[in-house]
Protein backbone atom coordinates (compact mmCIF):
# COMPACT_ATOMS: atom_id res chain seq x y z
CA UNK A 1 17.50 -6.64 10.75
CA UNK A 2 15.66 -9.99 9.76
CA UNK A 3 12.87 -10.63 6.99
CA UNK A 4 10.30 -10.33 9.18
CA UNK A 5 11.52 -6.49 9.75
CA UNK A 6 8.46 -5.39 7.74
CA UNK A 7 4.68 -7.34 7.13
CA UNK A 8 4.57 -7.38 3.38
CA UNK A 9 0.90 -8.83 2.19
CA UNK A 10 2.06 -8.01 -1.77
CA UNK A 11 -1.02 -7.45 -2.70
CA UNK A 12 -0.61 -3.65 -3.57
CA UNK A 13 2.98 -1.55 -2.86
CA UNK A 14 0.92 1.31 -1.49
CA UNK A 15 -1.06 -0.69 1.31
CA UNK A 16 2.61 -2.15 2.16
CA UNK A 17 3.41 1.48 2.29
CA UNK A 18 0.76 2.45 4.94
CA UNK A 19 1.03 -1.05 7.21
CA UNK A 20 4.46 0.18 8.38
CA UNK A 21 2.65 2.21 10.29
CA UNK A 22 0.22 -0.44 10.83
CA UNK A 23 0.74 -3.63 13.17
CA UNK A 24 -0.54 -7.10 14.67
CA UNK A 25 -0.16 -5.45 18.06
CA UNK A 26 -2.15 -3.18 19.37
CA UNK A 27 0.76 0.00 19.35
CA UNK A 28 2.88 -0.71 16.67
CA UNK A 29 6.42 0.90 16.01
CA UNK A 30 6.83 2.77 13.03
CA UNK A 31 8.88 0.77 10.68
CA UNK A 32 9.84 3.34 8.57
CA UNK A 33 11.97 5.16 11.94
CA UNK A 34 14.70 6.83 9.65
CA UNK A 35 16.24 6.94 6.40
CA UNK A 36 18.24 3.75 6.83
CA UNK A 37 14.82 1.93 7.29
CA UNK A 38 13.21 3.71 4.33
CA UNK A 39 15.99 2.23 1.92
CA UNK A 40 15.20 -1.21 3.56
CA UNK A 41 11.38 -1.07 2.60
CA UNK A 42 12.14 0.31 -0.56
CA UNK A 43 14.45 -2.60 -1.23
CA UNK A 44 11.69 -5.20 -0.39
CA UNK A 45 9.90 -3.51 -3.04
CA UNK A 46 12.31 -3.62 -5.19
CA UNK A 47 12.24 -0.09 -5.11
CA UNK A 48 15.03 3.05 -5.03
CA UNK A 49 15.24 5.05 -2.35
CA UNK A 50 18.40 7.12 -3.01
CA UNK A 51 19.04 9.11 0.74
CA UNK A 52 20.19 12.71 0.12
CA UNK A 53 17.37 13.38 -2.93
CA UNK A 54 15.77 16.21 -1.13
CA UNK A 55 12.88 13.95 0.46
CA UNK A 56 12.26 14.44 3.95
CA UNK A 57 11.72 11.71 6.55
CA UNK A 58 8.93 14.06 7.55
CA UNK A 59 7.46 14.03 3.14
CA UNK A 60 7.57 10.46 3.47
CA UNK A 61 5.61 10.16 6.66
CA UNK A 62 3.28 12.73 5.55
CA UNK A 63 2.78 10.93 2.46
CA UNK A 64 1.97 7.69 4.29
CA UNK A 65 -0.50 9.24 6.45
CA UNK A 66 -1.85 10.54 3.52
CA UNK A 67 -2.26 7.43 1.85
CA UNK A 68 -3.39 5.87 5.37
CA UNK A 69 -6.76 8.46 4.95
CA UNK A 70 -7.19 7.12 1.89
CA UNK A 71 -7.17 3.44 2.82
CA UNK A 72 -9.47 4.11 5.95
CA UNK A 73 -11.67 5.83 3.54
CA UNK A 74 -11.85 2.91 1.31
CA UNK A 75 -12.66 0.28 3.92
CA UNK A 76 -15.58 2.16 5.30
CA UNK A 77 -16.91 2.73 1.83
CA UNK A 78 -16.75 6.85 1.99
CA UNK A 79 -15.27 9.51 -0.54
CA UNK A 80 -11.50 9.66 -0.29
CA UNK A 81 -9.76 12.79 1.81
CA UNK A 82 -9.46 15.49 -0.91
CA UNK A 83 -5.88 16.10 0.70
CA UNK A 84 -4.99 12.42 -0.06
CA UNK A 85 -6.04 12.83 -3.54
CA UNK A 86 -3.60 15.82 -4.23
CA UNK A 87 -1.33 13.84 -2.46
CA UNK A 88 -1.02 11.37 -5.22
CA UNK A 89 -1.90 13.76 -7.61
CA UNK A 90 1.53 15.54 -6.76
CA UNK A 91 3.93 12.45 -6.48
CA UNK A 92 2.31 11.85 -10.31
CA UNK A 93 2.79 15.11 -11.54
CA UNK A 94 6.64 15.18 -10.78
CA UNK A 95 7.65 12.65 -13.39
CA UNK A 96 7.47 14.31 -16.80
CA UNK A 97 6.65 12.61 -19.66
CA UNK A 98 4.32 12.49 -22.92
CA UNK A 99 1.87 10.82 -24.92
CA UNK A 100 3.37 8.56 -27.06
CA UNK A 101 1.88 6.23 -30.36
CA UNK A 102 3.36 3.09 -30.05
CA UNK A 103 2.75 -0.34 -32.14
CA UNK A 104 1.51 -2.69 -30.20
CA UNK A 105 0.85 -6.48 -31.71
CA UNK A 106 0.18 -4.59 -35.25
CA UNK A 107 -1.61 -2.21 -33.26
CA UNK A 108 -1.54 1.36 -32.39
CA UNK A 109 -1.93 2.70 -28.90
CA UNK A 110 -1.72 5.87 -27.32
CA UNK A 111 0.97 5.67 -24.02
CA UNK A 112 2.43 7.28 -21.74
CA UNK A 113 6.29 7.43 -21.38
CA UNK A 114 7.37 8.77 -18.03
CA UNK A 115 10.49 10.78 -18.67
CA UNK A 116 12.37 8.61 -16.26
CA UNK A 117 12.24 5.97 -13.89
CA UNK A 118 9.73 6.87 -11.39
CA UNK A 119 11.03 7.56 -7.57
CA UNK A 120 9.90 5.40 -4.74
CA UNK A 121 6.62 7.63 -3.73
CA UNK A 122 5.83 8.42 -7.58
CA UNK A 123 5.60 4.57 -7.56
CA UNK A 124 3.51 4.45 -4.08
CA UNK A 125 1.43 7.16 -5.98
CA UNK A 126 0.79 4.69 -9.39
CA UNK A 127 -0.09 1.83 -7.04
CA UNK A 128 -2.70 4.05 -4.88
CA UNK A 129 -4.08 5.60 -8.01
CA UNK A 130 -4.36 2.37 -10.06
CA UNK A 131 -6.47 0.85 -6.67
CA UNK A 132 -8.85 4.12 -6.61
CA UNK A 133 -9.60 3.85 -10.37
CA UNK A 134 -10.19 -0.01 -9.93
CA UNK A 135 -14.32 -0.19 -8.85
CA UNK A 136 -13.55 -4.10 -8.52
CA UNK A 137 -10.88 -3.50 -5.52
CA UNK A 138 -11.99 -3.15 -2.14
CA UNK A 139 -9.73 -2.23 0.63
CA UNK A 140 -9.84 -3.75 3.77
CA UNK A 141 -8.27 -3.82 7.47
CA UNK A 142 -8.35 -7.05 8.86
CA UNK A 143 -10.25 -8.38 11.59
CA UNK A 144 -7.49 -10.72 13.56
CA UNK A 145 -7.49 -9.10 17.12
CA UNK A 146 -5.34 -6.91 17.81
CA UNK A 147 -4.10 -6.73 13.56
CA UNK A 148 -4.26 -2.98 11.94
CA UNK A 149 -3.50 -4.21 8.58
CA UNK A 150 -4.78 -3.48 5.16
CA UNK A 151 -5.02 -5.36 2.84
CA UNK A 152 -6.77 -5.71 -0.75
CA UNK A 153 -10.32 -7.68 -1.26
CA UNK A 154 -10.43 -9.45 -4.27
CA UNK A 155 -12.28 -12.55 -3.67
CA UNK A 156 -15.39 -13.21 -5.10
CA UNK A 157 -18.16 -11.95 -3.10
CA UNK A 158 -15.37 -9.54 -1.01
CA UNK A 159 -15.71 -11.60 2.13
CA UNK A 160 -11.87 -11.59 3.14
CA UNK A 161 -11.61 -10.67 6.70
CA UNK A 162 -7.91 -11.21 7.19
CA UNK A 163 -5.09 -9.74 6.07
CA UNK A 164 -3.36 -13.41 6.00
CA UNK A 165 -5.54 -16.49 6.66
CA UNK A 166 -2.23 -18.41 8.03
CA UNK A 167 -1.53 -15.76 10.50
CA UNK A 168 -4.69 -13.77 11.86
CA UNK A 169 -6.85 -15.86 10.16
CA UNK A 170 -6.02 -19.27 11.72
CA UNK A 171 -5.75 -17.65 15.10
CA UNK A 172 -9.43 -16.99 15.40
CA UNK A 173 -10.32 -20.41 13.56
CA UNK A 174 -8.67 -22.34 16.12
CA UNK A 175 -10.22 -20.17 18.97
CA UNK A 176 -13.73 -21.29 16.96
CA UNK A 177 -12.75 -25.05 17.69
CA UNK A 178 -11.63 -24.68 21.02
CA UNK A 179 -15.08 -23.09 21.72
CA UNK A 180 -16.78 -25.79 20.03
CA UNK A 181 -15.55 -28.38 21.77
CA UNK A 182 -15.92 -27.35 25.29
């Protein structure tokens, strides 16, 4: 497949997680169709999908739809899906690991050391949980017609409305001018 197989905003792994079931039409495909398309995504992220683990197509979709409850939740300002919550709260439990004191810059700090490399939804988990515990990130879905997207709000007074200002963005700003000079 090309590129342009999946819409990556790379703002936050986890919202690139949920828009492949997302779309700039108005019924999109799901991107993520089988395994072979799975280790595709993953590689955009840079990722590792390893087929044959023991997860499901049908854990990953149910993780994304999971995550998708959580995003909606965000964008309309209301308390996240308890189910979406345990959601993460599994994918972060599965990796091991300790407390560890490490010297940091003369310094000690208390760390965590995952007891390996973390899977491809553990690391979908991190990226969700690190955007609920942020009070400065707002999630958004963008308002280009016909766009489903989400997409992170970090701008100063959280006035983003698109999920990309070159694609959805400019559509809508050209239909302005049009209008204006009729």
């Amino acid at each position: 497949m090309s590129e342009s197989e999946f819409t990556l905003l790379g703002e936050a792994v986890w919202l690139d997680f949920v828009n492949t079931a997302q779309g700039r039409v108005s019924s999109p495909p799901d991107l993520l169709a089988d395994a072979s398309a799975i280790g595709r995504w993953a590689e955009t992220q840079s990722l590792t999908w390893i087929d044959g683990t023991g997860v499901a197509l049908d854990e990953v979709r149910a993780f994304r739809g999971r995550l998708t409850a959580l995003a909606e939740a965000l964008n309309s300002d209301t308390q996240p899906p308890a189910a979406s919550i345990a959601a993460i709260n599994e994918q972060l439990s599965r990796n091991g690991g300790s407390h560890q004191l490490t010297r940091v810059s003369g310094e000690w700090q208390l760390r965590f050391a995952p007891a390996r490399p973390p899977t491809m939804l553990e690391a979908i988990a991190q990226s969700a949980a690190s955007a609920l515990a942020d009070p400065l990130l707002f999630v958004r879905r963008c308002a280009g017609e016909g766009c489903s997207l989400f997409f992170t709000d970090s701008s100063p007074n959280q006035g983003r409305r698109w999920c990309n200002a070159a694609l959805c963005g400019r559509q809508v700003k050209v239909e302005r001018r049009r209008g204006l000079l009729r």
